[in-house]
N, C-alpha and C. Protein backbone atom coordinates (compact mmCIF):
# COMPACT_ATOMS: atom_id res chain seq x y z
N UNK A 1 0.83 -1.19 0.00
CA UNK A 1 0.00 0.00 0.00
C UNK A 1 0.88 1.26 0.00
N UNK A 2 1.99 1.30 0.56
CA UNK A 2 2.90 2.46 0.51
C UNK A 2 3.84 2.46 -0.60
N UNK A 3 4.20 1.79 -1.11
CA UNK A 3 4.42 1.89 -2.57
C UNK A 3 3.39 2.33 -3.64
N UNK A 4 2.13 1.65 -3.48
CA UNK A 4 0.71 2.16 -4.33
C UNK A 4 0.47 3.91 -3.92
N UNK A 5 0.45 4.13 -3.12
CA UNK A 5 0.33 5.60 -2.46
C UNK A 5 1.68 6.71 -3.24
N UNK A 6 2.95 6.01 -2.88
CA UNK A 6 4.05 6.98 -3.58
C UNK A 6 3.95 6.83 -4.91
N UNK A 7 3.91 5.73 -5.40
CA UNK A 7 3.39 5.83 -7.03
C UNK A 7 2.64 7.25 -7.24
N UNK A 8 1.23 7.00 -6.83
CA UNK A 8 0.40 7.95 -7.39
C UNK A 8 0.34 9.24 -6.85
N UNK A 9 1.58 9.49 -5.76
CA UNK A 9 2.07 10.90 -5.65
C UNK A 9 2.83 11.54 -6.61
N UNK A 10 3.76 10.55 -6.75
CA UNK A 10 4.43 10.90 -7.98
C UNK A 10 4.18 10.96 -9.47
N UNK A 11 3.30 10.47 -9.48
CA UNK A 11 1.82 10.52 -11.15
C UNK A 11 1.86 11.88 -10.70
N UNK A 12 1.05 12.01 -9.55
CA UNK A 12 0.25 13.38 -9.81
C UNK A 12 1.37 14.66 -9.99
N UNK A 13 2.58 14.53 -9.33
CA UNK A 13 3.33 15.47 -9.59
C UNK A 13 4.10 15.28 -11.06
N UNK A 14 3.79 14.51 -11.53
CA UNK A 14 4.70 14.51 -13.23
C UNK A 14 3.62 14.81 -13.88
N UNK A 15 2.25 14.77 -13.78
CA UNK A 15 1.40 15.19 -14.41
C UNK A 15 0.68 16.72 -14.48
N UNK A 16 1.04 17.15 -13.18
CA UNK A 16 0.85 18.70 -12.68
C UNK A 16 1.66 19.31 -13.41
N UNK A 17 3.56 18.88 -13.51
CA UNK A 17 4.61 19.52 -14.03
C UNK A 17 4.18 19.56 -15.26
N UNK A 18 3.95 18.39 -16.03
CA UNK A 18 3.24 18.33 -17.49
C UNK A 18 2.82 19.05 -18.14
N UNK A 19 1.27 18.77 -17.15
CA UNK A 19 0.35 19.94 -17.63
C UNK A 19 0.45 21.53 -17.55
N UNK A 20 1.51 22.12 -16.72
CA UNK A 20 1.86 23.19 -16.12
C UNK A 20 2.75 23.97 -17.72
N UNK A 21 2.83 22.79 -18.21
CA UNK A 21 3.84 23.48 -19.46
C UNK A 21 2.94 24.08 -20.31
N UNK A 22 2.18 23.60 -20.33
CA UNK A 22 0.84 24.18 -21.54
C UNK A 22 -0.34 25.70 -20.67
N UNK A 23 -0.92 25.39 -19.80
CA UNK A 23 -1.40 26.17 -19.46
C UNK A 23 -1.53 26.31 -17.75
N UNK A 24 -1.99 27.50 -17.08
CA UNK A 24 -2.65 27.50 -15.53
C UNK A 24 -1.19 28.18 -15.13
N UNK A 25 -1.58 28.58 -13.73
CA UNK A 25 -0.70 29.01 -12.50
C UNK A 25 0.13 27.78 -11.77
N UNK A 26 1.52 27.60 -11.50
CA UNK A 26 2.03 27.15 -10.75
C UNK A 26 2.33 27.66 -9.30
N UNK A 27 2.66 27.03 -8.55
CA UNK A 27 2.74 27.64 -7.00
C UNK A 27 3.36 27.27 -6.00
N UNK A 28 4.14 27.35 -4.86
CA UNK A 28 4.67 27.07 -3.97
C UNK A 28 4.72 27.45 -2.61
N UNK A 29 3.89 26.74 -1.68
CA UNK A 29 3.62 28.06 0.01
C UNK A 29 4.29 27.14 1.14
N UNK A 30 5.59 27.67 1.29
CA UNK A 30 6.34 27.64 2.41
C UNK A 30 4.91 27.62 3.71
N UNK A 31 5.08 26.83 4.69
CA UNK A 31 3.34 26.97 5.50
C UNK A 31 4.27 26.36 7.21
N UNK A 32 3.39 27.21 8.17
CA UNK A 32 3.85 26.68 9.41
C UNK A 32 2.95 27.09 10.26
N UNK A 33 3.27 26.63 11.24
CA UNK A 33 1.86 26.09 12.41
C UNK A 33 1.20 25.86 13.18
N UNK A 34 0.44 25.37 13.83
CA UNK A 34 -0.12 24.06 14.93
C UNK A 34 -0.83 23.43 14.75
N UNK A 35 -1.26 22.15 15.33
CA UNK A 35 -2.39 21.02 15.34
C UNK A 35 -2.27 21.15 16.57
N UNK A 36 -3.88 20.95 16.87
CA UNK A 36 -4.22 19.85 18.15
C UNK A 36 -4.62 18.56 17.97
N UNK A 37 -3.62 17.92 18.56
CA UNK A 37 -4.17 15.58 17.94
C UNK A 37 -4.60 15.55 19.18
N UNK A 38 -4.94 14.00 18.55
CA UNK A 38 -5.47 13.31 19.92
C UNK A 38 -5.79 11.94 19.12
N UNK A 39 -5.77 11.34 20.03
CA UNK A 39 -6.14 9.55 19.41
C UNK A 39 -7.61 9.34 19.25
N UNK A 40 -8.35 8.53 18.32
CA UNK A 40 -9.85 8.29 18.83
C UNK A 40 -9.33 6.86 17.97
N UNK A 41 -11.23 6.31 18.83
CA UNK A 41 -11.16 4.74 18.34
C UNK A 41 -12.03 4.10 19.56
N UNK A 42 -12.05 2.86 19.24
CA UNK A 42 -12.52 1.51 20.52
C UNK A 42 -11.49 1.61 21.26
N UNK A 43 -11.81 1.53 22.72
CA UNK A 43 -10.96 0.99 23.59
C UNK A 43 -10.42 2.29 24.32
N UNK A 44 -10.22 3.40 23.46
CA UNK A 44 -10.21 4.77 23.86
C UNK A 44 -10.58 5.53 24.64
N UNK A 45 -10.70 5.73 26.06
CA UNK A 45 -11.18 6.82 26.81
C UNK A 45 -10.15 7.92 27.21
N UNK A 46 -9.32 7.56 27.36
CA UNK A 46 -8.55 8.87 28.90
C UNK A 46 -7.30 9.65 27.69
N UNK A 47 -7.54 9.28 26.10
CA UNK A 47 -6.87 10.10 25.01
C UNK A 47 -7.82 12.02 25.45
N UNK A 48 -6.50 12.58 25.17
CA UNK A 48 -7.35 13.85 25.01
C UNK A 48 -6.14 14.71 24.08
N UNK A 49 -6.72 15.78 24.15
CA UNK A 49 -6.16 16.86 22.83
C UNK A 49 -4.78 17.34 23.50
N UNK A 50 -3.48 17.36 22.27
CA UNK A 50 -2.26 17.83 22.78
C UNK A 50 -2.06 18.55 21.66
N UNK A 51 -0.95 19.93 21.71
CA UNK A 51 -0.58 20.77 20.74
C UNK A 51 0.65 20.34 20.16
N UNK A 52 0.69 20.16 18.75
CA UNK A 52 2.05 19.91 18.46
C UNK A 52 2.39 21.42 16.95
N UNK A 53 3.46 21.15 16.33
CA UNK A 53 3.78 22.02 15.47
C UNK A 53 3.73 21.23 13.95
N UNK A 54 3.54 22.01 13.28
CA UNK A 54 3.51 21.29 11.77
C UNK A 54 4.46 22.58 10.66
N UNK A 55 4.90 22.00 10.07
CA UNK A 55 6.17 22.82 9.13
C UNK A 55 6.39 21.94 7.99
N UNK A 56 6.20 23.14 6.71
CA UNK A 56 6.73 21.96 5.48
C UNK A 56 5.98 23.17 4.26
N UNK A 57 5.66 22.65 3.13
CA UNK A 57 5.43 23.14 2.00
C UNK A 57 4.58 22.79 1.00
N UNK A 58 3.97 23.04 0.22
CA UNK A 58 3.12 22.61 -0.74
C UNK A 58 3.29 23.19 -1.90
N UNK A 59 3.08 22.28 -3.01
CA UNK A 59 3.24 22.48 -4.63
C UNK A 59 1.97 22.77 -5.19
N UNK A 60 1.64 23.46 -6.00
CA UNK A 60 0.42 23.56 -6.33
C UNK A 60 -0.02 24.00 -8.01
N UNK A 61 -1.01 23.62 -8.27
CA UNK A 61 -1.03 24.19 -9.83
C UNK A 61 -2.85 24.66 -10.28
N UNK A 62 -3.01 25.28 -10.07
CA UNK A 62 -4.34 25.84 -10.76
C UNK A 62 -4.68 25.48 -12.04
N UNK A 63 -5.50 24.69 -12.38
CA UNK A 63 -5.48 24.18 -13.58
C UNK A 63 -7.03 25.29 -14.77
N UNK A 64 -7.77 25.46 -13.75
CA UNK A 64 -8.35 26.94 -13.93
C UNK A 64 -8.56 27.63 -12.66
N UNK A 65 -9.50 29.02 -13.18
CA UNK A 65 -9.34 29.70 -11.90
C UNK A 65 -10.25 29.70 -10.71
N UNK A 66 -11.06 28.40 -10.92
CA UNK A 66 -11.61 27.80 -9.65
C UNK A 66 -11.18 27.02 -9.05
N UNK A 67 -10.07 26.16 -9.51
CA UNK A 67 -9.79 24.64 -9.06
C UNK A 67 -8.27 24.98 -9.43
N UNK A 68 -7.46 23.79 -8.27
CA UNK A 68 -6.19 23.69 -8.06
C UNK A 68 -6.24 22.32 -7.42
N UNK A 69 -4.69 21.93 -7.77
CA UNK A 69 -4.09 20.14 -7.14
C UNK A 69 -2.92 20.97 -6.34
N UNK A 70 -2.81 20.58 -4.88
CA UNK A 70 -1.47 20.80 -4.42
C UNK A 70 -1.52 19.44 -3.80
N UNK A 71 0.08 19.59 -3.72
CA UNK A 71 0.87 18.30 -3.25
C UNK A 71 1.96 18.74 -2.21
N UNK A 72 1.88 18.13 -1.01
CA UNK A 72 2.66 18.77 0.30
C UNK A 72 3.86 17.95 0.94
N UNK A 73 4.50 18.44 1.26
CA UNK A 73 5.61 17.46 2.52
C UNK A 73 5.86 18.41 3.51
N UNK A 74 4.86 17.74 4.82
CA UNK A 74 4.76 18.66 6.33
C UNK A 74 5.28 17.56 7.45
N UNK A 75 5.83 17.98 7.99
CA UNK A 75 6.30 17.66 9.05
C UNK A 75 5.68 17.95 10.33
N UNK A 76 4.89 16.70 11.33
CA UNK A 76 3.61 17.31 12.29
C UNK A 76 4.31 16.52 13.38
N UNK A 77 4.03 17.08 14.22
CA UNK A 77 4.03 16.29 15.69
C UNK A 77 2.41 16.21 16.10
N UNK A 78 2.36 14.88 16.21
CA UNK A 78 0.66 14.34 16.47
C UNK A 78 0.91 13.54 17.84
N UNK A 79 -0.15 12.99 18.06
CA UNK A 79 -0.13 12.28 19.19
C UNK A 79 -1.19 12.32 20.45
N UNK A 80 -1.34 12.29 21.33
CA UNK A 80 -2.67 12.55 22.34
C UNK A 80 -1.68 12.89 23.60
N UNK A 81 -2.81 13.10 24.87
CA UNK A 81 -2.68 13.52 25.76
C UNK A 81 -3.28 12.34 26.62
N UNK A 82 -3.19 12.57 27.89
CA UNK A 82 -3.60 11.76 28.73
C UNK A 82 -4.33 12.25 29.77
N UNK A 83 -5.56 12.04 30.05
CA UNK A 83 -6.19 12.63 31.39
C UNK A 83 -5.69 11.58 32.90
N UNK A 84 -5.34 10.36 32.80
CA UNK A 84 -4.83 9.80 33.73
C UNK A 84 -3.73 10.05 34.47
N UNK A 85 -2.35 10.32 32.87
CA UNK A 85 -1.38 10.29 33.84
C UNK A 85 -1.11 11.92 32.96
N UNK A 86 0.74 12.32 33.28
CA UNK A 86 0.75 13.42 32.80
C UNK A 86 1.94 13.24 31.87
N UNK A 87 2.24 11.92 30.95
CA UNK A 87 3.03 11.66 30.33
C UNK A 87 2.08 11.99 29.01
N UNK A 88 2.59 12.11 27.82
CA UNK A 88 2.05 11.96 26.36
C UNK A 88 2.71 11.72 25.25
N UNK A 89 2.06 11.10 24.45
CA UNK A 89 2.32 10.08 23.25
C UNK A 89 2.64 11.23 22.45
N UNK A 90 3.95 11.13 22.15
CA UNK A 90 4.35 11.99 20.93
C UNK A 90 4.83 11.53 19.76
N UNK A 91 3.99 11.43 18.77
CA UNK A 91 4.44 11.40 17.55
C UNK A 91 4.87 11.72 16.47
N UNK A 92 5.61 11.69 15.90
CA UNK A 92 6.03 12.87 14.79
C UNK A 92 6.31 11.90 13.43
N UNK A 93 5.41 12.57 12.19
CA UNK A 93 5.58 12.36 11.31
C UNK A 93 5.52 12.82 10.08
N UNK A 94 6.45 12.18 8.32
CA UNK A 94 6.59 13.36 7.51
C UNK A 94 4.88 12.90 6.83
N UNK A 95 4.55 13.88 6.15
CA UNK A 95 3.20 13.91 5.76
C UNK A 95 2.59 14.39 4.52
N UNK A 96 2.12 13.68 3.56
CA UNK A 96 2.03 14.34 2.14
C UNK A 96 0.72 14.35 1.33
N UNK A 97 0.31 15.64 1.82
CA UNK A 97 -1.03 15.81 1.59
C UNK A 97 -1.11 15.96 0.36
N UNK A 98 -1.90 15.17 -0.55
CA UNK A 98 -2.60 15.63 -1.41
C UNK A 98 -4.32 16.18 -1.99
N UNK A 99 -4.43 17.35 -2.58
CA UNK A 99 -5.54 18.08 -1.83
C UNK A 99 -6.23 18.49 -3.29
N UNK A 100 -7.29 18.17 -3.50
CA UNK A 100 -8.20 19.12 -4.85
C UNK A 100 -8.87 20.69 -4.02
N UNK A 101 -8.85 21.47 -4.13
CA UNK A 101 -8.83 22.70 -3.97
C UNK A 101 -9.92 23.36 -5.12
N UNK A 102 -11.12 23.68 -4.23
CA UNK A 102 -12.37 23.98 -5.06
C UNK A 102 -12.60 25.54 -4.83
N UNK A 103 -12.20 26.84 -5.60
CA UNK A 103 -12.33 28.24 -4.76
C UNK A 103 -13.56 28.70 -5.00
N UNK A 104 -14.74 28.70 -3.95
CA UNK A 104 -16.20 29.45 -3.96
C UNK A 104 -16.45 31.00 -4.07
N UNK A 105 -15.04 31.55 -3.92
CA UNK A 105 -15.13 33.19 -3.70
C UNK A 105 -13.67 33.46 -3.68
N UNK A 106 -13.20 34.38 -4.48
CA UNK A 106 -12.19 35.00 -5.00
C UNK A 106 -11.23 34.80 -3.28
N UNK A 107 -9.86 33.46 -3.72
CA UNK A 107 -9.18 34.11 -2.43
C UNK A 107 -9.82 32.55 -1.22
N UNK A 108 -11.26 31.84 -1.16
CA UNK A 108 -11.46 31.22 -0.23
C UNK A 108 -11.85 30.00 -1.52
N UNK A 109 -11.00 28.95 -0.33
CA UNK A 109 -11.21 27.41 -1.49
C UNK A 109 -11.32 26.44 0.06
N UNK A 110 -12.34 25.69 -0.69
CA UNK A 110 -12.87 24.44 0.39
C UNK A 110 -12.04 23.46 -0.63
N UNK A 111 -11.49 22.24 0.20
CA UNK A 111 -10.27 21.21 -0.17
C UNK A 111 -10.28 20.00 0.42
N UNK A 112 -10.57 18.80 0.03
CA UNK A 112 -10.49 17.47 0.29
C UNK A 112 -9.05 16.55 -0.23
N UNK A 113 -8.78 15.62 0.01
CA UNK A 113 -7.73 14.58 -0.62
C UNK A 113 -7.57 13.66 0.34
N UNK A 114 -6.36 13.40 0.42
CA UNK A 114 -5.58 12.24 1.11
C UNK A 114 -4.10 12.56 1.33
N UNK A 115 -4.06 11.80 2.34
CA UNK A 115 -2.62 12.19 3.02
C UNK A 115 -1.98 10.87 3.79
N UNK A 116 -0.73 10.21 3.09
CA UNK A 116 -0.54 9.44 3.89
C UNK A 116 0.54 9.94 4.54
N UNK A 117 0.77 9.33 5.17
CA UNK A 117 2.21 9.86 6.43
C UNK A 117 3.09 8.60 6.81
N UNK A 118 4.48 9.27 6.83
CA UNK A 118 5.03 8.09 7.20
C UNK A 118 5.74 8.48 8.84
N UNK A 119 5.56 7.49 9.80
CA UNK A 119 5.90 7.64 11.11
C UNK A 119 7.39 7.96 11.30
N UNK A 120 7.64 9.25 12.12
CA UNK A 120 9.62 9.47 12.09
C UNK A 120 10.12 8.48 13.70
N UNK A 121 8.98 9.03 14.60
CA UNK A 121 9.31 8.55 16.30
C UNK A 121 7.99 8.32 16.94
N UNK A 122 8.19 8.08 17.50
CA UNK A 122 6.80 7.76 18.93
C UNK A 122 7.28 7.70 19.78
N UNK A 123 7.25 8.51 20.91
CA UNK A 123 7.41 8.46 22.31
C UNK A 123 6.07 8.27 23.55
N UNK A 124 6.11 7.47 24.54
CA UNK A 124 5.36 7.75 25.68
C UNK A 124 6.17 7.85 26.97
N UNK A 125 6.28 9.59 27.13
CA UNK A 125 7.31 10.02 28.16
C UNK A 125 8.61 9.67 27.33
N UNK A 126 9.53 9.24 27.91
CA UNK A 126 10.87 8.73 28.08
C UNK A 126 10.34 7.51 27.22
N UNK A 127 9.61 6.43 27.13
CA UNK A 127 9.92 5.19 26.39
C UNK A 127 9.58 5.32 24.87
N UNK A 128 10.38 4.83 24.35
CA UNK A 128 10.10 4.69 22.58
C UNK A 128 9.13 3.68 22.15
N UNK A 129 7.99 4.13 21.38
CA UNK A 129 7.23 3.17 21.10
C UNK A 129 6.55 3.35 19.99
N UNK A 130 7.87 3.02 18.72
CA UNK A 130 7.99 3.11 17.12
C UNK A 130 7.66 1.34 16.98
N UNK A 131 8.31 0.44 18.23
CA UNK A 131 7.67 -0.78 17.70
C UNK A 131 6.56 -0.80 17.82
N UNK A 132 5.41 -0.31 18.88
CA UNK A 132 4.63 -0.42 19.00
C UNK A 132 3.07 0.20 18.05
N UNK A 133 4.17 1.40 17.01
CA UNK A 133 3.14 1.61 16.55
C UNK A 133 3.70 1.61 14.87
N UNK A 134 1.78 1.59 14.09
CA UNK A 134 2.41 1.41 12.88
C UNK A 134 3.35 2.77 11.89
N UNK A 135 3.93 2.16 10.75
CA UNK A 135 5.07 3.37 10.58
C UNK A 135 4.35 3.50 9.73
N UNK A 136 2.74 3.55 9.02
CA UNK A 136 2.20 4.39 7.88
C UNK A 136 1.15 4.60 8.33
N UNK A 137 0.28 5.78 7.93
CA UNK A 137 -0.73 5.92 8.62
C UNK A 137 -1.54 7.05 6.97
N UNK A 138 -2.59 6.74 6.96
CA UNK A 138 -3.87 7.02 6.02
C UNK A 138 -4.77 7.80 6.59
N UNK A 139 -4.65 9.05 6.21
CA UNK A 139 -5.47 10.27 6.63
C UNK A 139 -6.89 10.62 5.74
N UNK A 140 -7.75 11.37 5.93
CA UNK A 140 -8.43 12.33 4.80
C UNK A 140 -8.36 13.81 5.29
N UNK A 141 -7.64 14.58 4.40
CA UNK A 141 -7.46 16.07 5.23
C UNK A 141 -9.02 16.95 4.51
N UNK A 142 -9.45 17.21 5.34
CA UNK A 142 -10.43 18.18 4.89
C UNK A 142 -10.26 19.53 5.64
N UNK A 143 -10.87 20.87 4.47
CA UNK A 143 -10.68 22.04 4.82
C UNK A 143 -11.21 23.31 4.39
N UNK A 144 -10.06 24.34 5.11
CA UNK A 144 -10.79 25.62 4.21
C UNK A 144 -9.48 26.45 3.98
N UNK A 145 -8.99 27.08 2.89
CA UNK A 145 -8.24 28.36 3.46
C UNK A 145 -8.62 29.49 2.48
N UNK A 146 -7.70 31.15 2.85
CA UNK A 146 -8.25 31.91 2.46
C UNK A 146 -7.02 32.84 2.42
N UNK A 147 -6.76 33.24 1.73
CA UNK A 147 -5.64 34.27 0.67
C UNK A 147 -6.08 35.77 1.00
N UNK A 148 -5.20 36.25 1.75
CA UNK A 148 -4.74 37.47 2.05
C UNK A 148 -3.77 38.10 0.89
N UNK A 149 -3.76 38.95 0.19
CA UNK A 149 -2.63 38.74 -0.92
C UNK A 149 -2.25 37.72 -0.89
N UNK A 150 -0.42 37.67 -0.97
CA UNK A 150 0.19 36.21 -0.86
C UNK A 150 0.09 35.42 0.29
N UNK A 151 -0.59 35.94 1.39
CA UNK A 151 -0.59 34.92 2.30
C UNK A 151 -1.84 34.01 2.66
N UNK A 152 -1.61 32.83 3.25
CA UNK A 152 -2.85 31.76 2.79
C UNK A 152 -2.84 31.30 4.22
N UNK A 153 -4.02 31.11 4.91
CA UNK A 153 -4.41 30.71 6.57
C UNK A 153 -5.13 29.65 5.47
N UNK A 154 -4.48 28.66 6.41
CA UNK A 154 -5.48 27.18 5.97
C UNK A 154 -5.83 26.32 7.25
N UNK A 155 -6.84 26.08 7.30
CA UNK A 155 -7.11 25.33 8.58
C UNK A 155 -7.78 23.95 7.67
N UNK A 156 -7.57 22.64 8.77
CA UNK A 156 -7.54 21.60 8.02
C UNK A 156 -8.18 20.49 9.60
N UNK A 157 -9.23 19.57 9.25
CA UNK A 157 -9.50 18.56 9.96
C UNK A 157 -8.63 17.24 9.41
N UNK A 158 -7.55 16.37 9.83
CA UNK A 158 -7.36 15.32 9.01
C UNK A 158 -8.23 13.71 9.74
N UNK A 159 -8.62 13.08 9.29
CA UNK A 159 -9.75 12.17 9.41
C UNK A 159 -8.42 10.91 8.97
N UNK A 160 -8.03 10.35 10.37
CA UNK A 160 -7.31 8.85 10.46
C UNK A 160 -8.17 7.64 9.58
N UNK A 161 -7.99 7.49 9.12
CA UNK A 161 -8.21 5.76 8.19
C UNK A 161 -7.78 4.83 8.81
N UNK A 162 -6.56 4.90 8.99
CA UNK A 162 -5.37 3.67 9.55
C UNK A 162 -5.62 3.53 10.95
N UNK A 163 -5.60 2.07 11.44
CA UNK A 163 -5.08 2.16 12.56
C UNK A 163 -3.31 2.11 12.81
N UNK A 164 -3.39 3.05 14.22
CA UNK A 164 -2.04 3.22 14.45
C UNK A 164 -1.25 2.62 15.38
N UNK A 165 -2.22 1.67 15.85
CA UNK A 165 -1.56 1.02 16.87
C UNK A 165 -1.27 -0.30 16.43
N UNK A 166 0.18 -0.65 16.62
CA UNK A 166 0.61 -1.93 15.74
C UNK A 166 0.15 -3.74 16.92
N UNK A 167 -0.51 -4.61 16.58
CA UNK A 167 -0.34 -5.53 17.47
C UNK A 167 0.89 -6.44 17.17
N UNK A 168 1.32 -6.85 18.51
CA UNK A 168 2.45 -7.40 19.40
C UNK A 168 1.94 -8.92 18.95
N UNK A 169 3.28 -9.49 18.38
CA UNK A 169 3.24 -10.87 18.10
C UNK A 169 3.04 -11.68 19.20
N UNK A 170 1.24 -12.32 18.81
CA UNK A 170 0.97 -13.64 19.80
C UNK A 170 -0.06 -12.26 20.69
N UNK A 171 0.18 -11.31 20.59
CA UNK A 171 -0.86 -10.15 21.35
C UNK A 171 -1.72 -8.96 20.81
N UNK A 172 -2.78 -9.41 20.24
CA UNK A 172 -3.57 -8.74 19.37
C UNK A 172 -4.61 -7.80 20.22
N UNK A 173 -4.08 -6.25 19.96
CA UNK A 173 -4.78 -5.01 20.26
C UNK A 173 -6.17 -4.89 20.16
N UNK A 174 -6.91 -4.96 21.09
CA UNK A 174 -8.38 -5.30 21.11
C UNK A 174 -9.31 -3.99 20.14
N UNK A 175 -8.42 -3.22 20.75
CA UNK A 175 -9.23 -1.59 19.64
C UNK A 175 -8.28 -0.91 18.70
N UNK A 176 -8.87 0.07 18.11
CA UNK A 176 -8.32 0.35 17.22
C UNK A 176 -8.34 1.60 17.58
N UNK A 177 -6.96 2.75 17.00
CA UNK A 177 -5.92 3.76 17.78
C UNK A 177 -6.27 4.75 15.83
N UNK A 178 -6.59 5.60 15.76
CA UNK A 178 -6.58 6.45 14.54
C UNK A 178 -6.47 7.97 15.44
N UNK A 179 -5.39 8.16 14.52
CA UNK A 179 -4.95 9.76 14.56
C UNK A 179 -6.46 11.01 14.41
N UNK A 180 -6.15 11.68 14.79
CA UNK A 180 -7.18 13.06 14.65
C UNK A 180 -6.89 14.02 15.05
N UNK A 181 -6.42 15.15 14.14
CA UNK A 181 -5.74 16.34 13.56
C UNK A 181 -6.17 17.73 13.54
N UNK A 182 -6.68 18.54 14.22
CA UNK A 182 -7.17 19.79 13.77
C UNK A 182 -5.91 20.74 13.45
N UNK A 183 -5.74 21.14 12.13
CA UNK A 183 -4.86 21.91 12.02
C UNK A 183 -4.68 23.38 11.52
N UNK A 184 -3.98 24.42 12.30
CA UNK A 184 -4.23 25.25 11.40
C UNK A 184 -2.60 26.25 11.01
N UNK A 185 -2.42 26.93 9.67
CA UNK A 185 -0.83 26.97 9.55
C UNK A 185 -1.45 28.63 8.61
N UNK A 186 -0.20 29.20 8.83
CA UNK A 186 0.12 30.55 8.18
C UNK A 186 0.85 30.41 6.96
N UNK A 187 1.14 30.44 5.42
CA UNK A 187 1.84 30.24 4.32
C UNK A 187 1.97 31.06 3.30
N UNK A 188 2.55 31.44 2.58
CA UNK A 188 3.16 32.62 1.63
C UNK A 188 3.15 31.53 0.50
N UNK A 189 2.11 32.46 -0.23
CA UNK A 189 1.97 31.62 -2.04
C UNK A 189 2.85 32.79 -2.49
N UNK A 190 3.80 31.85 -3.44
CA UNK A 190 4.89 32.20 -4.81
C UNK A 190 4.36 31.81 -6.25
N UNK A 191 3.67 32.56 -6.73
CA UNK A 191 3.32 31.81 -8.15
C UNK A 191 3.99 32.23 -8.84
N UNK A 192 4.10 30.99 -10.25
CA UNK A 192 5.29 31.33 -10.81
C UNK A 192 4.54 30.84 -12.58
């Protein structure tokens, strides 16, 4: 599946470049941030919302002047909180949103796609727990943002697919652990 996924990241970006030769706007927004994650799922209670940072960039191409494809590599720290204890699951991973971008009003575009991510670390407190969890994870980012001149506020829900919690050979995880993302980032469009 993560080979099927980078494949058709990379379609879409040889096909954006492609098409970019003939006609439309190309683009590039340096973007940075925060999320609040948190885990949801079965088995789930005492997860709650933690702040992490998100940093990275997006490619983009307007193919007319309602609609655009961008393609991203962000770097997020996700993970939950704990109402029990006062340790928390920190995760950090790189992340590559890809997004259709629909603009309703000069400047504001509502945006759906997919985003898979690949896991960098997992911590709980002090212990590492990259074995414990899985290293790909399947998002749906949904959103809104809105263009100030060159600058673009995008706020984004991402919707976990994957579970993220890996089971332990001979010890199978009774529930299931999916990421959940509210994000929102400041970014400077360069069109070119």
């Amino acid at each position: 599946m993560k080979k099927f996924l980078t494949m058709v990241a990379v379609a879409m970006m040889t096909v954006l470049s492609v098409n970019a030769q003939s006609a439309g706007t190309m683009f590039v927004k340096p973007m940075v941030g925060g999320a609040l994650t948190t885990l949801t799922g079965d088995g789930i209670e005492d997860a709650k919302m933690k702040f992490g940072l998100v940093a990275g960039g997006e490619f983009g191409y307007h193919f007319t002047e309602n609609m655009a494809v961008t393609a991203g590599l962000l770097y997020s720290m996700q993970g939950a909180g704990s109402k029990d204890v006062d340790d928390k699951l920190k995760m950090d991973y790189l992340n590559i949103p890809v997004l259709f971008n629909y603009y309703v009003a000069p400047g504001l575009a509502i945006k759906a796609g997919v985003q898979p991510g690949f896991l960098l670390s997992s911590k709980f407190g002090d212990v590492d727990m990259k074995d414990h969890t899985e290293s790909f994870d399947l998002s749906i980012p949904l959103g809104l943002s809105y263009e100030i001149s060159d600058f673009v506020i995008d706020a984004r829900y991402n919707l976990g697919v994957t579970n993220v919690a890996k089971s332990a050979k001979g010890n199978v995880v009774d529930g299931k652990a999916r990421n959940s993302v509210i994000m929102l980032t400041l970014g400077y469009k360069v069109s070119f």
